[in-house]
PDB file of N, CA and C in Angstrom:
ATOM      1  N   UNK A   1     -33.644 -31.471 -36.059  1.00  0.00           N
ATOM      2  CA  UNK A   1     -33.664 -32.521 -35.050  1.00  0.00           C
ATOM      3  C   UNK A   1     -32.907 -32.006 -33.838  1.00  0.00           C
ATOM      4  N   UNK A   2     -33.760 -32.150 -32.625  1.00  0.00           N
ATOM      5  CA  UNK A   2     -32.576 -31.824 -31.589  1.00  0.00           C
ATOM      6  C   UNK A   2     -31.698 -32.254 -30.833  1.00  0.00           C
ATOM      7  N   UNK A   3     -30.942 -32.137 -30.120  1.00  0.00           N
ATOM      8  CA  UNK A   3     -29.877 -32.722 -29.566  1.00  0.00           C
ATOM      9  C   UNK A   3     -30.343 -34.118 -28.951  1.00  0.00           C
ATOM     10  N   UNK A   4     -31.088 -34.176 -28.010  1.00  0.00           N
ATOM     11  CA  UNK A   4     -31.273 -35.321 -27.137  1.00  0.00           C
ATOM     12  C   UNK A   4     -32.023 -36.125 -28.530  1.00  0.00           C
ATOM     13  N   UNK A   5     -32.774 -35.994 -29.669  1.00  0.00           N
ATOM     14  CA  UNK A   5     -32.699 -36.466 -30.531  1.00  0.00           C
ATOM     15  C   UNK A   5     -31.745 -37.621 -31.407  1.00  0.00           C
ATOM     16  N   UNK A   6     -31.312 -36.560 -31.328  1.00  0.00           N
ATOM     17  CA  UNK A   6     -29.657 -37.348 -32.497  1.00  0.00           C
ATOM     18  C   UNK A   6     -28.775 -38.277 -31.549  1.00  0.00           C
ATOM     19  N   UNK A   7     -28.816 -37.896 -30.138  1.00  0.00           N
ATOM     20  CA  UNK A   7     -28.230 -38.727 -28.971  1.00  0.00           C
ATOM     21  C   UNK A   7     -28.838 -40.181 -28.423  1.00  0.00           C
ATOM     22  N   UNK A   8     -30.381 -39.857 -29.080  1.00  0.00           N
ATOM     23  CA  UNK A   8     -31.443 -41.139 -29.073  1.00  0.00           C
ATOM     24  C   UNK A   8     -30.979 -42.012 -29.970  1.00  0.00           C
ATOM     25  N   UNK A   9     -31.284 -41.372 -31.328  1.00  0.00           N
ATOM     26  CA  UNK A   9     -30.601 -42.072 -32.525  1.00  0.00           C
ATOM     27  C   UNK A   9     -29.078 -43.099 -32.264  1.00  0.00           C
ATOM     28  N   UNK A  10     -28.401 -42.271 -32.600  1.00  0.00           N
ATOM     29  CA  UNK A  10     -26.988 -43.387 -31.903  1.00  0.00           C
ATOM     30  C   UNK A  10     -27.170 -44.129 -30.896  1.00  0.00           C
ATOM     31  N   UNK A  11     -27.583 -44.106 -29.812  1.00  0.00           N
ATOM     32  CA  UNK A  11     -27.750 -45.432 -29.165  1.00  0.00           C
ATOM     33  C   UNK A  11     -28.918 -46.674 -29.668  1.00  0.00           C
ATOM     34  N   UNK A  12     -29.747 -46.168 -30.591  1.00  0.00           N
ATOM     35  CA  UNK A  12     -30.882 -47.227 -30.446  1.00  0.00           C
ATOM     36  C   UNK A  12     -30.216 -48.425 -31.578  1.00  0.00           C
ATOM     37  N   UNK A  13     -30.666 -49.455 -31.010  1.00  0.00           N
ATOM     38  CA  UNK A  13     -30.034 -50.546 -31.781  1.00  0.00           C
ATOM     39  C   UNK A  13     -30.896 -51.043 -32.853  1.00  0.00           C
ATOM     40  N   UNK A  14     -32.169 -50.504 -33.063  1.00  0.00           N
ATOM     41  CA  UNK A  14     -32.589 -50.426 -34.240  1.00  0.00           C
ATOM     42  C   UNK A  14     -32.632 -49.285 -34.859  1.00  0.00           C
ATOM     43  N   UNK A  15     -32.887 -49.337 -35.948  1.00  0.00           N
ATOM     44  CA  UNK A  15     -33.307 -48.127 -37.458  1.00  0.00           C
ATOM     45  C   UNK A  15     -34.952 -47.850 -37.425  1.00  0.00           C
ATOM     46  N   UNK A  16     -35.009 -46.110 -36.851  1.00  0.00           N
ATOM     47  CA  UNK A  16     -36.219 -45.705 -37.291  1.00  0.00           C
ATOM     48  C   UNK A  16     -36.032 -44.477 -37.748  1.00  0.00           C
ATOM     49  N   UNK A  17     -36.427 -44.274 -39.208  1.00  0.00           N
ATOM     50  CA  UNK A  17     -36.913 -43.107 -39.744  1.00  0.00           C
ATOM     51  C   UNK A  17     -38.261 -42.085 -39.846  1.00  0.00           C
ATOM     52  N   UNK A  18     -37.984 -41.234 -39.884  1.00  0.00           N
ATOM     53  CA  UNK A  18     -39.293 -40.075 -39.445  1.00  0.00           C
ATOM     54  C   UNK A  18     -39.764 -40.460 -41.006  1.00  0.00           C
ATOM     55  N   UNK A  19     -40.941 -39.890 -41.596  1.00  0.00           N
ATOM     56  CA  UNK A  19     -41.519 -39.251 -42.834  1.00  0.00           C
ATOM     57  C   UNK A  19     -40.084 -38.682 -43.175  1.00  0.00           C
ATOM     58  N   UNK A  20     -40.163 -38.781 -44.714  1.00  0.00           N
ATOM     59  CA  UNK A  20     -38.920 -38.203 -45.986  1.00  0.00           C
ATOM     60  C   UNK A  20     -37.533 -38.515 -45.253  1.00  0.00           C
ATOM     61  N   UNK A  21     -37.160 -39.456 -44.109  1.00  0.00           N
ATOM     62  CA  UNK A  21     -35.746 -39.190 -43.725  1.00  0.00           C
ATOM     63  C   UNK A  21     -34.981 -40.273 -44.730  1.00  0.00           C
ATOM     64  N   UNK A  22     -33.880 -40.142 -45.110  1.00  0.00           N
ATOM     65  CA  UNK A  22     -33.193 -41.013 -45.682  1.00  0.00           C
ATOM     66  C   UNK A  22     -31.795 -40.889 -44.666  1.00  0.00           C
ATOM     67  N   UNK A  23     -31.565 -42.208 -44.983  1.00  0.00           N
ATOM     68  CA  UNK A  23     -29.883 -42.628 -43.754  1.00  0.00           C
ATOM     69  C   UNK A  23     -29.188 -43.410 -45.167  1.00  0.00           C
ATOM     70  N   UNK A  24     -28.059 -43.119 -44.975  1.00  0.00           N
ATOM     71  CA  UNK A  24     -27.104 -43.663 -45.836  1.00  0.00           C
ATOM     72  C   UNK A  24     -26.092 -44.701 -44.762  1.00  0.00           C
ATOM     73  N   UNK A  25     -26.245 -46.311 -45.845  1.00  0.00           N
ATOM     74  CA  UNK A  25     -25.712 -47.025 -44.595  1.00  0.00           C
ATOM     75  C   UNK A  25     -25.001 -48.010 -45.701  1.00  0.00           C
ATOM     76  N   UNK A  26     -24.284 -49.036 -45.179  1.00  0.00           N
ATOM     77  CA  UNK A  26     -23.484 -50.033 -45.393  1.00  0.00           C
ATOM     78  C   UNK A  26     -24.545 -51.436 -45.069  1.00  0.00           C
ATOM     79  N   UNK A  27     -25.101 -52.317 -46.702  1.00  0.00           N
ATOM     80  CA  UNK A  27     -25.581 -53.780 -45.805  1.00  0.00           C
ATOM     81  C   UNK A  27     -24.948 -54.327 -45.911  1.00  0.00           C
ATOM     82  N   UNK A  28     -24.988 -55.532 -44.608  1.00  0.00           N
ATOM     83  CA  UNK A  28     -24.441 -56.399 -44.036  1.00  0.00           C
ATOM     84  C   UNK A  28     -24.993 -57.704 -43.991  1.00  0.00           C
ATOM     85  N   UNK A  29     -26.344 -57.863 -44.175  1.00  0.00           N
ATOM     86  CA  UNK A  29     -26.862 -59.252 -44.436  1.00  0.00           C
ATOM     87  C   UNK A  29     -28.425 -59.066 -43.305  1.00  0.00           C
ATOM     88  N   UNK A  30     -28.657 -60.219 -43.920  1.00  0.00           N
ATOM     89  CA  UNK A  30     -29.897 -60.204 -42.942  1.00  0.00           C
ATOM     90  C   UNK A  30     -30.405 -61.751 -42.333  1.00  0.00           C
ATOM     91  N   UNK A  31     -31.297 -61.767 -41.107  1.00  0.00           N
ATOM     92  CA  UNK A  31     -31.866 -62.871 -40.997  1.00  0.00           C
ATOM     93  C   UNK A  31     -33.303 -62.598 -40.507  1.00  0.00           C
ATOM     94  N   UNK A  32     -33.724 -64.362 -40.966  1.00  0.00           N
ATOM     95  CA  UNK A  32     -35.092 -64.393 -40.334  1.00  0.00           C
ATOM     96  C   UNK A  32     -35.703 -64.777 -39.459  1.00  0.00           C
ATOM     97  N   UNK A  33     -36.477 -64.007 -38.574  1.00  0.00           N
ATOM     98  CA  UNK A  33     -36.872 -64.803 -36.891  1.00  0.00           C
ATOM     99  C   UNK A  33     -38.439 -64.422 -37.029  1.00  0.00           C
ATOM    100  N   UNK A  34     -38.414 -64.816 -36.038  1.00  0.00           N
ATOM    101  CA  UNK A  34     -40.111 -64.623 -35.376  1.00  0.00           C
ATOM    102  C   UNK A  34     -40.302 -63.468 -35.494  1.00  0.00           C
ATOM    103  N   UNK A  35     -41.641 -62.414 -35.352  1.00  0.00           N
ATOM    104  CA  UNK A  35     -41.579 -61.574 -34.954  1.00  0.00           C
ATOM    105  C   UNK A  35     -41.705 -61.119 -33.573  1.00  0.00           C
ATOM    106  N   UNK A  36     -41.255 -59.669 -33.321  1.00  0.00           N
ATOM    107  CA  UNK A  36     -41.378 -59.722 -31.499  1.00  0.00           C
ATOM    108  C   UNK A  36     -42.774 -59.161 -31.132  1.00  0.00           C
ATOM    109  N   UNK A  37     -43.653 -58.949 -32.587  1.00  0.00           N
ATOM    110  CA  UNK A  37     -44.879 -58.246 -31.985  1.00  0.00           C
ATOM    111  C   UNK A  37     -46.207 -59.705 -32.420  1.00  0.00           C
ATOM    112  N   UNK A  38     -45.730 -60.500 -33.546  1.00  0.00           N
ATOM    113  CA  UNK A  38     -46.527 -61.200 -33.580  1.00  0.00           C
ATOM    114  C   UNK A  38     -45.841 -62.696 -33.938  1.00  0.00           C
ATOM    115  N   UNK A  39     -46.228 -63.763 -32.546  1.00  0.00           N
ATOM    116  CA  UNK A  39     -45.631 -64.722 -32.557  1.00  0.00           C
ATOM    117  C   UNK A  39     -45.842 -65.706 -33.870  1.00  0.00           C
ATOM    118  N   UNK A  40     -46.843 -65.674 -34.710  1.00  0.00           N
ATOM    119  CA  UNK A  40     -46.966 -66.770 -35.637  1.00  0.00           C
ATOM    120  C   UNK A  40     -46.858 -65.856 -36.884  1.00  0.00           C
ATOM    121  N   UNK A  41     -45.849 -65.051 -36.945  1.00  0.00           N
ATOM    122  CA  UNK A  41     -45.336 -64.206 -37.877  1.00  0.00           C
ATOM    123  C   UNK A  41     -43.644 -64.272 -38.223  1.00  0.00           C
ATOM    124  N   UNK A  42     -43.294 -64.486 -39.312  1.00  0.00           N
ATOM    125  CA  UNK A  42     -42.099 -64.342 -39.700  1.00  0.00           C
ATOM    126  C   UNK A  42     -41.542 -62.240 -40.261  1.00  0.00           C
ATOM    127  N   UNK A  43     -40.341 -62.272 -39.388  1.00  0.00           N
ATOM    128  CA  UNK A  43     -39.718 -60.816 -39.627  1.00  0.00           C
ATOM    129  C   UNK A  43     -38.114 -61.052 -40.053  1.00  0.00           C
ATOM    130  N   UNK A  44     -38.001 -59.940 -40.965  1.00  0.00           N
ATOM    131  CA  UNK A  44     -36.422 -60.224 -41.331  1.00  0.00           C
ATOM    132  C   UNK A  44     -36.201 -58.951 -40.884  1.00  0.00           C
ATOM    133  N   UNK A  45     -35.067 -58.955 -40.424  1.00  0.00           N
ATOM    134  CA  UNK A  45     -33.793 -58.230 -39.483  1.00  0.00           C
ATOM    135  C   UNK A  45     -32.672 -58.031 -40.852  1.00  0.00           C
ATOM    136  N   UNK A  46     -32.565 -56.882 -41.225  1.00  0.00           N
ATOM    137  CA  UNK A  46     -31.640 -56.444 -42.039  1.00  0.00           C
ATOM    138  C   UNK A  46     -30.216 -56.260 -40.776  1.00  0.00           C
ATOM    139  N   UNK A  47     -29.396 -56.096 -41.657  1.00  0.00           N
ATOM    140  CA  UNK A  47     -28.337 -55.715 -40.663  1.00  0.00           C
ATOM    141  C   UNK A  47     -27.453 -54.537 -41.688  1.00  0.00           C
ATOM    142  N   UNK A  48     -27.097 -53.600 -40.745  1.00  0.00           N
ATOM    143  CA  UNK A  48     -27.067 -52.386 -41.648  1.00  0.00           C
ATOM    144  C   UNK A  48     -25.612 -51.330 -40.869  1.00  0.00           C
ATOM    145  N   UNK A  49     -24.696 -50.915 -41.540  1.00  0.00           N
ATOM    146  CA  UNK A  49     -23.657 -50.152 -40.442  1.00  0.00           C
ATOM    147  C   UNK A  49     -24.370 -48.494 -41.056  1.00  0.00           C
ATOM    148  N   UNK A  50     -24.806 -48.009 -39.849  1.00  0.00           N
ATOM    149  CA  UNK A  50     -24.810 -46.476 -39.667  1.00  0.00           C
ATOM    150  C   UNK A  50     -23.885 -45.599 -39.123  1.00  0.00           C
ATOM    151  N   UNK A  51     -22.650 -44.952 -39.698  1.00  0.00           N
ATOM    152  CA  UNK A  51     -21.690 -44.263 -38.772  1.00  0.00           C
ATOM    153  C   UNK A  51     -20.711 -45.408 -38.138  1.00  0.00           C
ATOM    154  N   UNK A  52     -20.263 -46.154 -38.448  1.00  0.00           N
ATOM    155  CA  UNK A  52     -19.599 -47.256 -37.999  1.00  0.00           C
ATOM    156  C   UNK A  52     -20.213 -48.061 -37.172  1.00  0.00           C
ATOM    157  N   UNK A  53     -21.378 -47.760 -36.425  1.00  0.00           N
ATOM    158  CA  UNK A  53     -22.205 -48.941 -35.648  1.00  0.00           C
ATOM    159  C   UNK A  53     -23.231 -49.918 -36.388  1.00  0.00           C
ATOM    160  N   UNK A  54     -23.231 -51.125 -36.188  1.00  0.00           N
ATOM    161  CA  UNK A  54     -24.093 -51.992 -37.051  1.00  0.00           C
ATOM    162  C   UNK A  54     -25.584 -51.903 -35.862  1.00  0.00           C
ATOM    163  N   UNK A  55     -26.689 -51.886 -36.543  1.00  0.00           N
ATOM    164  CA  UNK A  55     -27.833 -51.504 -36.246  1.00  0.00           C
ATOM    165  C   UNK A  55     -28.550 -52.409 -37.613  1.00  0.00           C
ATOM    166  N   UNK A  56     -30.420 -52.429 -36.919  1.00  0.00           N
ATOM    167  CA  UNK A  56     -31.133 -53.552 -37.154  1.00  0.00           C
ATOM    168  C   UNK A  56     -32.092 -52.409 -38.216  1.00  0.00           C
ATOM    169  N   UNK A  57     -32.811 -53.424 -39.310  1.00  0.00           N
ATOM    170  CA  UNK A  57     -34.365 -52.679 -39.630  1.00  0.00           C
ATOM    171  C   UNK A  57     -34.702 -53.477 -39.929  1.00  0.00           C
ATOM    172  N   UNK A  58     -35.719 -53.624 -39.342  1.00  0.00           N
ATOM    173  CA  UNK A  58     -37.078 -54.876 -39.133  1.00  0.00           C
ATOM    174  C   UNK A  58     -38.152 -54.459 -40.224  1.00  0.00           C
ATOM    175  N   UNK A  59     -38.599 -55.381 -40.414  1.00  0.00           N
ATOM    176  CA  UNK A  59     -39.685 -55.214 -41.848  1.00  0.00           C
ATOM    177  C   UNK A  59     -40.405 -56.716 -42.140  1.00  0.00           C
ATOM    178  N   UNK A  60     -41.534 -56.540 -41.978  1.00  0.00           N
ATOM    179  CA  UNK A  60     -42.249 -57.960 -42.966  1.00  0.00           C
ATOM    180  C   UNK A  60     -42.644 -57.572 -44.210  1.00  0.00           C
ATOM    181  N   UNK A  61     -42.246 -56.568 -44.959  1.00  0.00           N
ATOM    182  CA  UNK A  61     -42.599 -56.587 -45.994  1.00  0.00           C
ATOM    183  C   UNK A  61     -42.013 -56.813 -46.914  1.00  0.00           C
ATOM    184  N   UNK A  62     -43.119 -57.550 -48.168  1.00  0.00           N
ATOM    185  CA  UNK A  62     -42.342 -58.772 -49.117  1.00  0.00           C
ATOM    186  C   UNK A  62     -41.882 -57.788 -50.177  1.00  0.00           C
ATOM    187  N   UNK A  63     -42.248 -56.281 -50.096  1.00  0.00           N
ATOM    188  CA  UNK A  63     -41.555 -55.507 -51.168  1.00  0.00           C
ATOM    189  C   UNK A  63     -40.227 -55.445 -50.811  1.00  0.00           C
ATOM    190  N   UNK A  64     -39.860 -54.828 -49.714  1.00  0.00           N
ATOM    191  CA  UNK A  64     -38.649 -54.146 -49.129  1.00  0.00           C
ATOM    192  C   UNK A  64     -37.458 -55.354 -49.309  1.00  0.00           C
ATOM    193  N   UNK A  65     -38.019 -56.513 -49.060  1.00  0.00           N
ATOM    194  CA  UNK A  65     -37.240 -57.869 -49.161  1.00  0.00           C
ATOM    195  C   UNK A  65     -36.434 -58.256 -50.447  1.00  0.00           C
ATOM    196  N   UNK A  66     -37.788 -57.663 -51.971  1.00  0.00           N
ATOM    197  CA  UNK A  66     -37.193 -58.065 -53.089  1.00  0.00           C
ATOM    198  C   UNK A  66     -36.463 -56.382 -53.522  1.00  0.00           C
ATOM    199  N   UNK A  67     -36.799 -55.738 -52.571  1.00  0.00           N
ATOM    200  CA  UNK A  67     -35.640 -54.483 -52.622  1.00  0.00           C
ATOM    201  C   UNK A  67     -34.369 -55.043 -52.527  1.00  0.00           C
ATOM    202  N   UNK A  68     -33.599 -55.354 -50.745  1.00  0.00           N
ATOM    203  CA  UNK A  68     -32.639 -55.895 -50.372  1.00  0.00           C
ATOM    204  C   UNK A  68     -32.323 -57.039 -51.235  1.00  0.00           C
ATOM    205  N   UNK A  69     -33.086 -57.909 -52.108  1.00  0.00           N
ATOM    206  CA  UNK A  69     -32.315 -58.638 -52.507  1.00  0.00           C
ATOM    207  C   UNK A  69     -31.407 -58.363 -53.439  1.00  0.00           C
ATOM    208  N   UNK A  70     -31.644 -57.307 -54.348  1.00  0.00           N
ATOM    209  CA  UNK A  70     -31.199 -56.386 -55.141  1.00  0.00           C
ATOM    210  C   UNK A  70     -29.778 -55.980 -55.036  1.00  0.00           C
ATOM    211  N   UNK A  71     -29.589 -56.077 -53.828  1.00  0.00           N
ATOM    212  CA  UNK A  71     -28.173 -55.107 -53.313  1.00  0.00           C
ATOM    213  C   UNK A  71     -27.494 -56.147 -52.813  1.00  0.00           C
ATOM    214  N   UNK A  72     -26.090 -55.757 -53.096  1.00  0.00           N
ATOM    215  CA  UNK A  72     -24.975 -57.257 -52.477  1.00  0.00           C
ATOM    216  C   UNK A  72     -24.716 -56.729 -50.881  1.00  0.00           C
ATOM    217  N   UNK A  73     -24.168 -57.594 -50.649  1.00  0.00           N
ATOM    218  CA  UNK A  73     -23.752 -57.437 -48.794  1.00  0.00           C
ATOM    219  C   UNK A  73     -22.115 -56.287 -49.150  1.00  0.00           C
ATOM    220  N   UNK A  74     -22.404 -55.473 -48.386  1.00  0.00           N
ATOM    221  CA  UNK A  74     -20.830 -54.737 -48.049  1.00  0.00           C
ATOM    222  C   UNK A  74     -21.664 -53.472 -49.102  1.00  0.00           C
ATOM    223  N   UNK A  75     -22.508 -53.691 -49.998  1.00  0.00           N
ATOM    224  CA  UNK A  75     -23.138 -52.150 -50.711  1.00  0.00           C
ATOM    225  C   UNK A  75     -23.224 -51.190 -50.082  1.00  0.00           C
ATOM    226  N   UNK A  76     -23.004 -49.901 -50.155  1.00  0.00           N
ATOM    227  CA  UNK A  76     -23.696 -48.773 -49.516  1.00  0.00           C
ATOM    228  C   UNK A  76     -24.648 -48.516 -50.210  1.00  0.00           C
ATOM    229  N   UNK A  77     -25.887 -48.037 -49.035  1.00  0.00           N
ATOM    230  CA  UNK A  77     -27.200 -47.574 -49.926  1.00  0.00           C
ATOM    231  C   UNK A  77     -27.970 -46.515 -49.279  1.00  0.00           C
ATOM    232  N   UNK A  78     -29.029 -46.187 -49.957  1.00  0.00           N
ATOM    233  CA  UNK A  78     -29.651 -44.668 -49.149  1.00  0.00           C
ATOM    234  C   UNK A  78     -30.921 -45.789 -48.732  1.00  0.00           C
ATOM    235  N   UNK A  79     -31.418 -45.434 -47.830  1.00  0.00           N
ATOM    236  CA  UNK A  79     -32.799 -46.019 -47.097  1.00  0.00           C
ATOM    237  C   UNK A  79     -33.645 -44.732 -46.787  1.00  0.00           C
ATOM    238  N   UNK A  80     -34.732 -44.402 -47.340  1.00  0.00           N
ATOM    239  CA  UNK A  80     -35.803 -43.461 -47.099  1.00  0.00           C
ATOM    240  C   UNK A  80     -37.400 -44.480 -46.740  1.00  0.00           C
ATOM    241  N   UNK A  81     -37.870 -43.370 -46.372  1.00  0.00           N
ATOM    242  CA  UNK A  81     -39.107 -43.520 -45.634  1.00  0.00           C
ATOM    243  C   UNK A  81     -39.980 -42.389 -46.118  1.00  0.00           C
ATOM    244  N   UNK A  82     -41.122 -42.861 -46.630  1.00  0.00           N
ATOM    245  CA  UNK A  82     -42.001 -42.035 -47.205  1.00  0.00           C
ATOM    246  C   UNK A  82     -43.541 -42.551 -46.293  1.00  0.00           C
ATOM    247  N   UNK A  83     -44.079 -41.853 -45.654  1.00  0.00           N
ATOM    248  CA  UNK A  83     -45.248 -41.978 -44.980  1.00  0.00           C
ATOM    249  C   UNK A  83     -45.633 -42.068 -43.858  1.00  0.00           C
ATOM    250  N   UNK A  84     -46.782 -42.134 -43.723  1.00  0.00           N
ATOM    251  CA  UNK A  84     -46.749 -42.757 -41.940  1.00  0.00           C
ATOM    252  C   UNK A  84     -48.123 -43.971 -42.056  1.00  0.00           C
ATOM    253  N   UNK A  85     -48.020 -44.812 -40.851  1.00  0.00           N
ATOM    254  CA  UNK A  85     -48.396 -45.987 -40.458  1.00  0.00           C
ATOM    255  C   UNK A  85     -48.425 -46.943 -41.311  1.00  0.00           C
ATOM    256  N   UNK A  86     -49.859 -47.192 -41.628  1.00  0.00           N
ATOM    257  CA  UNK A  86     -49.916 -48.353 -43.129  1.00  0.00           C
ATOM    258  C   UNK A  86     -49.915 -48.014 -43.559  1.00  0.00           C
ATOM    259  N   UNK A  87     -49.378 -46.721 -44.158  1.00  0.00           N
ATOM    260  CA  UNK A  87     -48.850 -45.636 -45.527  1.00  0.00           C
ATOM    261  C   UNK A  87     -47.713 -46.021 -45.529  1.00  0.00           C
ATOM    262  N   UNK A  88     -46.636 -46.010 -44.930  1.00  0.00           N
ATOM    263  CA  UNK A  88     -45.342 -46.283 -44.694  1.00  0.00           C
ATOM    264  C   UNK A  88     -44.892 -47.062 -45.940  1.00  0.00           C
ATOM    265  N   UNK A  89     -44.188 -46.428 -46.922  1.00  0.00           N
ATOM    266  CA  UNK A  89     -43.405 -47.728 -47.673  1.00  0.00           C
ATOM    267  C   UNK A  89     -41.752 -46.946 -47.618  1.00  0.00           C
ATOM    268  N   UNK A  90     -40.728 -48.011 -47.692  1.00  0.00           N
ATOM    269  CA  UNK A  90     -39.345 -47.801 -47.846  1.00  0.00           C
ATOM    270  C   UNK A  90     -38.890 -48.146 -49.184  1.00  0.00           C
ATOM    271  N   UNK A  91     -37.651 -46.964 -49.299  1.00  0.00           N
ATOM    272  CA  UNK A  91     -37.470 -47.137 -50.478  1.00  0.00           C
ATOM    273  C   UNK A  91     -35.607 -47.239 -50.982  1.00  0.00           C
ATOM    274  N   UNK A  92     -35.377 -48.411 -51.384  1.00  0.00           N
ATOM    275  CA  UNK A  92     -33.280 -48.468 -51.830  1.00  0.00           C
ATOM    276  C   UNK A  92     -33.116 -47.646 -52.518  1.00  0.00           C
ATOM    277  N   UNK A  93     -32.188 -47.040 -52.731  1.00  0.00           N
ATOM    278  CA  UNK A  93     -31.213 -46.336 -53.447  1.00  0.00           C
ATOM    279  C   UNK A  93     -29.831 -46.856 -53.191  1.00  0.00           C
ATOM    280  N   UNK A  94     -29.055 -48.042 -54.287  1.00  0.00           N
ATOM    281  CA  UNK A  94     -27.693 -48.197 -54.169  1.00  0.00           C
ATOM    282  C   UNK A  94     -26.910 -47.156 -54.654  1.00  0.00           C
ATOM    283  N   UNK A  95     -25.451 -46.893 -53.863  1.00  0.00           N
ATOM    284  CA  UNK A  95     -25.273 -45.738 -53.875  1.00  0.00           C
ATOM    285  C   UNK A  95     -23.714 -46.139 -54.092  1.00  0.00           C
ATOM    286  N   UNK A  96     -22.847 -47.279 -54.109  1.00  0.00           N
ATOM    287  CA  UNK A  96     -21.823 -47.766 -54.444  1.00  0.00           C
ATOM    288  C   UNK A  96     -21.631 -49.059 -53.638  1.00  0.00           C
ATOM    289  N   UNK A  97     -20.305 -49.881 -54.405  1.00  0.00           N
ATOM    290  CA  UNK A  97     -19.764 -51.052 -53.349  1.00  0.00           C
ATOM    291  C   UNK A  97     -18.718 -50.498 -52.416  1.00  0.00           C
ATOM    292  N   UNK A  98     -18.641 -50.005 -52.457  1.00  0.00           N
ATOM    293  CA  UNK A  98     -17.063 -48.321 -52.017  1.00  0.00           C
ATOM    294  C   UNK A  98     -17.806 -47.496 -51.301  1.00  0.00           C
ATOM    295  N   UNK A  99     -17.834 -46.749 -50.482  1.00  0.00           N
ATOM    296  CA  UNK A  99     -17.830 -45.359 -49.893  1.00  0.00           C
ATOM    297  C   UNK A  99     -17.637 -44.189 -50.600  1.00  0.00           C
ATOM    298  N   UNK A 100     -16.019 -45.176 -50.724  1.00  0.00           N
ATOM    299  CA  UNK A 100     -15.636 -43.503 -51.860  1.00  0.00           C
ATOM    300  C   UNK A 100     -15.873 -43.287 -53.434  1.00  0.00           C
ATOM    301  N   UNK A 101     -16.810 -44.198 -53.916  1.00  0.00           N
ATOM    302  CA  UNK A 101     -17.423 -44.277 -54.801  1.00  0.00           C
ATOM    303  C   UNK A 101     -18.508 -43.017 -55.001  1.00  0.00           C
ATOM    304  N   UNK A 102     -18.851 -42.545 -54.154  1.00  0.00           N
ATOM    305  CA  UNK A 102     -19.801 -41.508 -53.629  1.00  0.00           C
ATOM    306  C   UNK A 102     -19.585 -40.351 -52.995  1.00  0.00           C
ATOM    307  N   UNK A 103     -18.633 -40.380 -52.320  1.00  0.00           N
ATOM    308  CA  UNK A 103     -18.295 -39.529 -51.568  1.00  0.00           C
ATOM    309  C   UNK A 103     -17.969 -38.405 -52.393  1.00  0.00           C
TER     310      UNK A 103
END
């Protein structure tokens, strides 16, 4: 990945992963709104700390949902991405309630 890359990454206030990337993050809870691409659509907004910044991943999907429900708030977990477009599925890996559980 290159520089102006990884410099993209940290500022964007949402979560996007390439094909095979996994991010190891802290959840924080989530809510549910509209979506911003389709108005008579419901989207849940995970809330997630990457590197000490809290950042978003958006998803309507009812798998990923009974994923997150899985995991308590304050968990650390791995988040991967396997595919592209409507291939795309995400996948949890809890990874401790601790940091240094893992570390």
């Amino acid at each position: 990945m290159g520089e102006l890359r990884n410099w993209a990454k940290k500022k964007m206030e949402y979560i996007k992963l390439e094909d095979e990337e996994t991010i190891t993050c802290r959840y924080l809870g989530f809510k549910i709104s509209p979506s911003r691409f389709e108005e008579d659509q419901e989207t849940v907004k995970y809330l997630l700390e990457v590197g000490g910044i809290e950042k978003t991943f958006e998803s309507r999907s009812a798998t990923i949902a009974l994923e997150f429900d899985r995991v308590n708030i304050n968990d650390w977990i791995e988040l991967t991405r396997h595919g592209l477009g409507n291939k795309t599925k995400y996948f949890i890996k809890r990874v401790g309630e601790k940091k240094e559980e893992w570390d």
